[in-house]
N, C-alpha and C. Protein backbone atom coordinates (compact mmCIF):
# COMPACT_ATOMS: atom_id res chain seq x y z
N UNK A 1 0.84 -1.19 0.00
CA UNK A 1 0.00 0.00 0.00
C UNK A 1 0.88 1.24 0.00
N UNK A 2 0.34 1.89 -0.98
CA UNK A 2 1.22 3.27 -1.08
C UNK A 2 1.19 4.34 0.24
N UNK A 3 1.91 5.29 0.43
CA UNK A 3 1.87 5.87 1.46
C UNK A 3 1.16 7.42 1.49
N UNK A 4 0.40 7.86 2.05
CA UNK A 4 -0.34 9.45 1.68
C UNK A 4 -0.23 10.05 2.14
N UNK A 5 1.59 10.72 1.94
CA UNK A 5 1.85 12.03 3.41
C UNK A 5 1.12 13.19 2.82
N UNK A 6 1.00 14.03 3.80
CA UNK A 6 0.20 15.38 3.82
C UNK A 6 0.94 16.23 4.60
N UNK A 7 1.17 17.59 3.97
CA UNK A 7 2.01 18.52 5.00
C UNK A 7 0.86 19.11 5.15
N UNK A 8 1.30 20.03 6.58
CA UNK A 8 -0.01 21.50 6.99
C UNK A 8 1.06 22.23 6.72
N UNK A 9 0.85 23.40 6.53
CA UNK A 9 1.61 24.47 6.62
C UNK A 9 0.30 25.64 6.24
N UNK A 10 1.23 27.04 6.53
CA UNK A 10 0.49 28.23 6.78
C UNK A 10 1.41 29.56 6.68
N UNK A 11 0.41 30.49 6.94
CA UNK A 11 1.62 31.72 6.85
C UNK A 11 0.50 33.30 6.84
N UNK A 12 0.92 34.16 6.86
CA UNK A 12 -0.18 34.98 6.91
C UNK A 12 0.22 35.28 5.12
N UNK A 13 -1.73 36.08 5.26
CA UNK A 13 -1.92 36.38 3.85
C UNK A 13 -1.68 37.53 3.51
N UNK A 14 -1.59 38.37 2.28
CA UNK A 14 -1.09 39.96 1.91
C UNK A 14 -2.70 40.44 2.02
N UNK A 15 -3.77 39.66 1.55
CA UNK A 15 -5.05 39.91 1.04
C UNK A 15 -5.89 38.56 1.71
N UNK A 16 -6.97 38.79 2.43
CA UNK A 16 -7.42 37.20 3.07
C UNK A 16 -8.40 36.72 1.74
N UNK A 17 -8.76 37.50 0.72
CA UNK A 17 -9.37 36.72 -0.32
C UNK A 17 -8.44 36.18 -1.44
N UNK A 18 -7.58 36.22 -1.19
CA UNK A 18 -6.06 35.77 -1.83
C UNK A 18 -5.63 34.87 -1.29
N UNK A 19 -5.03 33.86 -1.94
CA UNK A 19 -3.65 32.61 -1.40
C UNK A 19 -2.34 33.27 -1.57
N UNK A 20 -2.20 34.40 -1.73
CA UNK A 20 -0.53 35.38 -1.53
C UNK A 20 -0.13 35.41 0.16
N UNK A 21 0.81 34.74 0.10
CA UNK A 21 1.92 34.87 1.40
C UNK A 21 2.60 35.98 1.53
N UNK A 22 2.46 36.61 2.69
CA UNK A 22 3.20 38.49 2.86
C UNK A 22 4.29 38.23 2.79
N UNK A 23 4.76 36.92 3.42
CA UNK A 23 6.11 36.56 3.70
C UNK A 23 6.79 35.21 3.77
N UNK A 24 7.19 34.40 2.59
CA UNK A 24 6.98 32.54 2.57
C UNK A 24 8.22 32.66 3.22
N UNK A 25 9.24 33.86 4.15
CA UNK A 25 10.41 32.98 4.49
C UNK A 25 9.99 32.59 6.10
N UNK A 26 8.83 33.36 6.49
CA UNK A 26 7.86 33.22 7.84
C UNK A 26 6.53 32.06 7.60
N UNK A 27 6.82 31.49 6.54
CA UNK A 27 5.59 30.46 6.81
C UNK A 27 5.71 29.04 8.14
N UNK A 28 4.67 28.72 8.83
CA UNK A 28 4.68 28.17 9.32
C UNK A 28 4.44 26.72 9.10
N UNK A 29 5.76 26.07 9.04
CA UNK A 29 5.80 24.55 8.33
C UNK A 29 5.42 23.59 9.16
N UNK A 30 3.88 23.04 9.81
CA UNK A 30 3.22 22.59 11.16
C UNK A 30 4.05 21.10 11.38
N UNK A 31 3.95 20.39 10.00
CA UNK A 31 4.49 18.79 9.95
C UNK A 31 4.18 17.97 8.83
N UNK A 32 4.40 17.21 8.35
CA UNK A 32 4.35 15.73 7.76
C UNK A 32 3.63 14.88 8.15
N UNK A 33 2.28 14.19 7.88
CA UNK A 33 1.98 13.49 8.74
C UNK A 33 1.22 12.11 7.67
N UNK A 34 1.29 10.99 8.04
CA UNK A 34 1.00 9.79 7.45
C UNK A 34 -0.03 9.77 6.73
N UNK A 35 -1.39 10.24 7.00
CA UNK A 35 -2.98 10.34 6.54
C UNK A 35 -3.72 11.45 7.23
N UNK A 36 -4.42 11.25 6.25
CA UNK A 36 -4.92 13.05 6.51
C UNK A 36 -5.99 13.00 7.52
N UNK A 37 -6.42 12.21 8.33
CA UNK A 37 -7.01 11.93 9.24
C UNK A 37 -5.80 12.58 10.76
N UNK A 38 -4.53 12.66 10.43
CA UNK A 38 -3.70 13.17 11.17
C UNK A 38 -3.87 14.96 10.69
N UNK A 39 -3.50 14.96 9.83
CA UNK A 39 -3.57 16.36 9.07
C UNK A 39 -4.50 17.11 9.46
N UNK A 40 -5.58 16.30 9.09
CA UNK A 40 -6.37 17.60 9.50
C UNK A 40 -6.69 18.09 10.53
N UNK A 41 -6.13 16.85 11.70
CA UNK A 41 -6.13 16.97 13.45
C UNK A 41 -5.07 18.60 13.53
N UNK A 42 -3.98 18.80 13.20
CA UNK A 42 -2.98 19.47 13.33
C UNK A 42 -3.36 20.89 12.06
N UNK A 43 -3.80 20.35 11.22
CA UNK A 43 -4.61 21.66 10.55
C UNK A 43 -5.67 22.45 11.77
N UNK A 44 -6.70 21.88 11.84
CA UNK A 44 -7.24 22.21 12.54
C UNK A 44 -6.96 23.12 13.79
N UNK A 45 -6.10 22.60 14.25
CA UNK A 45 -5.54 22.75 15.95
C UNK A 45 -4.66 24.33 15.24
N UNK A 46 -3.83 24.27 14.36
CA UNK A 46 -2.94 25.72 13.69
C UNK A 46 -4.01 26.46 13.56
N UNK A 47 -4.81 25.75 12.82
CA UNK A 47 -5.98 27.08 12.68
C UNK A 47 -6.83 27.57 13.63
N UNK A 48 -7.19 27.21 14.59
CA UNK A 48 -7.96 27.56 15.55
C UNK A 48 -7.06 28.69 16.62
N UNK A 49 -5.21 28.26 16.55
CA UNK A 49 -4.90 28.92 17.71
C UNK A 49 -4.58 30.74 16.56
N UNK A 50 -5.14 30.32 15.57
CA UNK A 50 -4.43 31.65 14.71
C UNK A 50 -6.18 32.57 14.46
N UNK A 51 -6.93 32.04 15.08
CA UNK A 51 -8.45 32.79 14.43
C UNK A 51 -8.33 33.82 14.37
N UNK A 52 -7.92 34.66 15.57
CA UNK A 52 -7.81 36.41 15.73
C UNK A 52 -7.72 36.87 14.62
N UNK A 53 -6.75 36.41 14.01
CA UNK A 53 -5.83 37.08 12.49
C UNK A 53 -6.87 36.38 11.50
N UNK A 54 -7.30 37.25 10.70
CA UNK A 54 -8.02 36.81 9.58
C UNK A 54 -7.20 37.15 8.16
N UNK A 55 -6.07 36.85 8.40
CA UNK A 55 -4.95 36.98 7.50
C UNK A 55 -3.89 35.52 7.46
N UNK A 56 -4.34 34.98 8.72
CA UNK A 56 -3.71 33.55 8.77
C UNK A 56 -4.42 32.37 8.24
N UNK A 57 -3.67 31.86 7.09
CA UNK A 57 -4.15 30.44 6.46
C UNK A 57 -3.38 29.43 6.60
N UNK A 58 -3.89 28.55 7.08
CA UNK A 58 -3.19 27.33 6.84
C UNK A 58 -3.86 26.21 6.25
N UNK A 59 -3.18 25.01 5.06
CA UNK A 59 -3.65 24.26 4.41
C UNK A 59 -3.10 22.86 4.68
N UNK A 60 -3.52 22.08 4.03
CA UNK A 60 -3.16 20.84 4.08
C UNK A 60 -3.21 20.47 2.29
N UNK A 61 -1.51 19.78 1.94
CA UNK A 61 -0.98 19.89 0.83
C UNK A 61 -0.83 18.13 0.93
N UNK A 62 -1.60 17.49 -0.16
CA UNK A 62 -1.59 16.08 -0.14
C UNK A 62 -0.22 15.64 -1.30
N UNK A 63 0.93 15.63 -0.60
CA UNK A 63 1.85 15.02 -0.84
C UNK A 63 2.28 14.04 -2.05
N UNK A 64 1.30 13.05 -1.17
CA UNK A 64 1.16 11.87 -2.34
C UNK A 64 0.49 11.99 -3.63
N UNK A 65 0.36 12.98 -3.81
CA UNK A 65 -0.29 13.09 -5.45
C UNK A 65 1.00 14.35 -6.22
N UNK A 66 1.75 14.31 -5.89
CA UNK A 66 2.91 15.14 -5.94
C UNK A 66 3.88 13.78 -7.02
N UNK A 67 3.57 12.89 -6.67
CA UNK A 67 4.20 11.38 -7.23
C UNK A 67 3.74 11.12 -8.03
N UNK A 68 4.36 10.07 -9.04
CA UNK A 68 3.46 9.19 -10.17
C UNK A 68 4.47 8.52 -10.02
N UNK A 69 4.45 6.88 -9.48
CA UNK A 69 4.72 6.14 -8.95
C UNK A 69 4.98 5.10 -10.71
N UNK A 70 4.24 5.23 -11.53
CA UNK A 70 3.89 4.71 -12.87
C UNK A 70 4.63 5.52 -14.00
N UNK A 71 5.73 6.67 -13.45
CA UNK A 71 6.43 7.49 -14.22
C UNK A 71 7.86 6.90 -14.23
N UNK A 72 8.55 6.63 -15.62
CA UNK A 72 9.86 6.14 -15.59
C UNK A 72 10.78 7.35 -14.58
N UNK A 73 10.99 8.50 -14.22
CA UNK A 73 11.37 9.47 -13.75
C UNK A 73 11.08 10.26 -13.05
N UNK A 74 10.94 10.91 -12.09
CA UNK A 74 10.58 12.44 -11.35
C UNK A 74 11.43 13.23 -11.92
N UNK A 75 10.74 14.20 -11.89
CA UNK A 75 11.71 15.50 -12.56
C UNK A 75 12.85 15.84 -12.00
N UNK A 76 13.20 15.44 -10.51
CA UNK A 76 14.36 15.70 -9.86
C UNK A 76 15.51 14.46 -10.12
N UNK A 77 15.02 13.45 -10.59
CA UNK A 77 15.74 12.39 -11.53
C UNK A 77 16.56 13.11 -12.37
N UNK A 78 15.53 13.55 -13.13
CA UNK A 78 16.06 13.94 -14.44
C UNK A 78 16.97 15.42 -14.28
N UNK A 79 16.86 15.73 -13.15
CA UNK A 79 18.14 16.69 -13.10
C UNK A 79 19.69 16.28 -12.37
N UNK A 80 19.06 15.08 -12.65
CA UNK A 80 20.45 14.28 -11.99
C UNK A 80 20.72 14.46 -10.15
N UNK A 81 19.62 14.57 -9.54
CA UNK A 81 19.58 14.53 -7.81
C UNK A 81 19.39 13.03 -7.86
């Protein structure tokens, strides 16, 4: 069985009807976590302690579709990493 990591991460926004980061070298990178049944525990929990700010987003980025497992290469292959 394949594996389905999920990062949270977050950061404040320039515009809250926007996905623009004011600042990605201040984003908040929460974790890695196995299934998103974890993820969204720790999504959740970032987002709740950030409500005040209606400029703070945080998401959950499904990893495992980042792969093609059925591809002779990843692109970081092919740059010789």
């Amino acid at each position: 069985m394949a594996q389905r990591l999920h990062l949270v991460f977050g950061g404040e926004l320039v515009d809250p009807s926007k996905n623009v980061f004011r600042d990605v070298d201040q984003l908040d990178i929460v974790g890695i976590f196995p299934n998103y049944e974890a993820a969204y525990d720790a999504w959740k929990s970032a987002a709740q302690r950030t409500v005040d700010n209606a400029h703070m987003r945080y998401y959950i980025a499904h990893l495992h579709r980042l792969r093609d497992e059925e591809a002779a290469a990843s692109s970081t292959e092919e740059l010789g990493t």
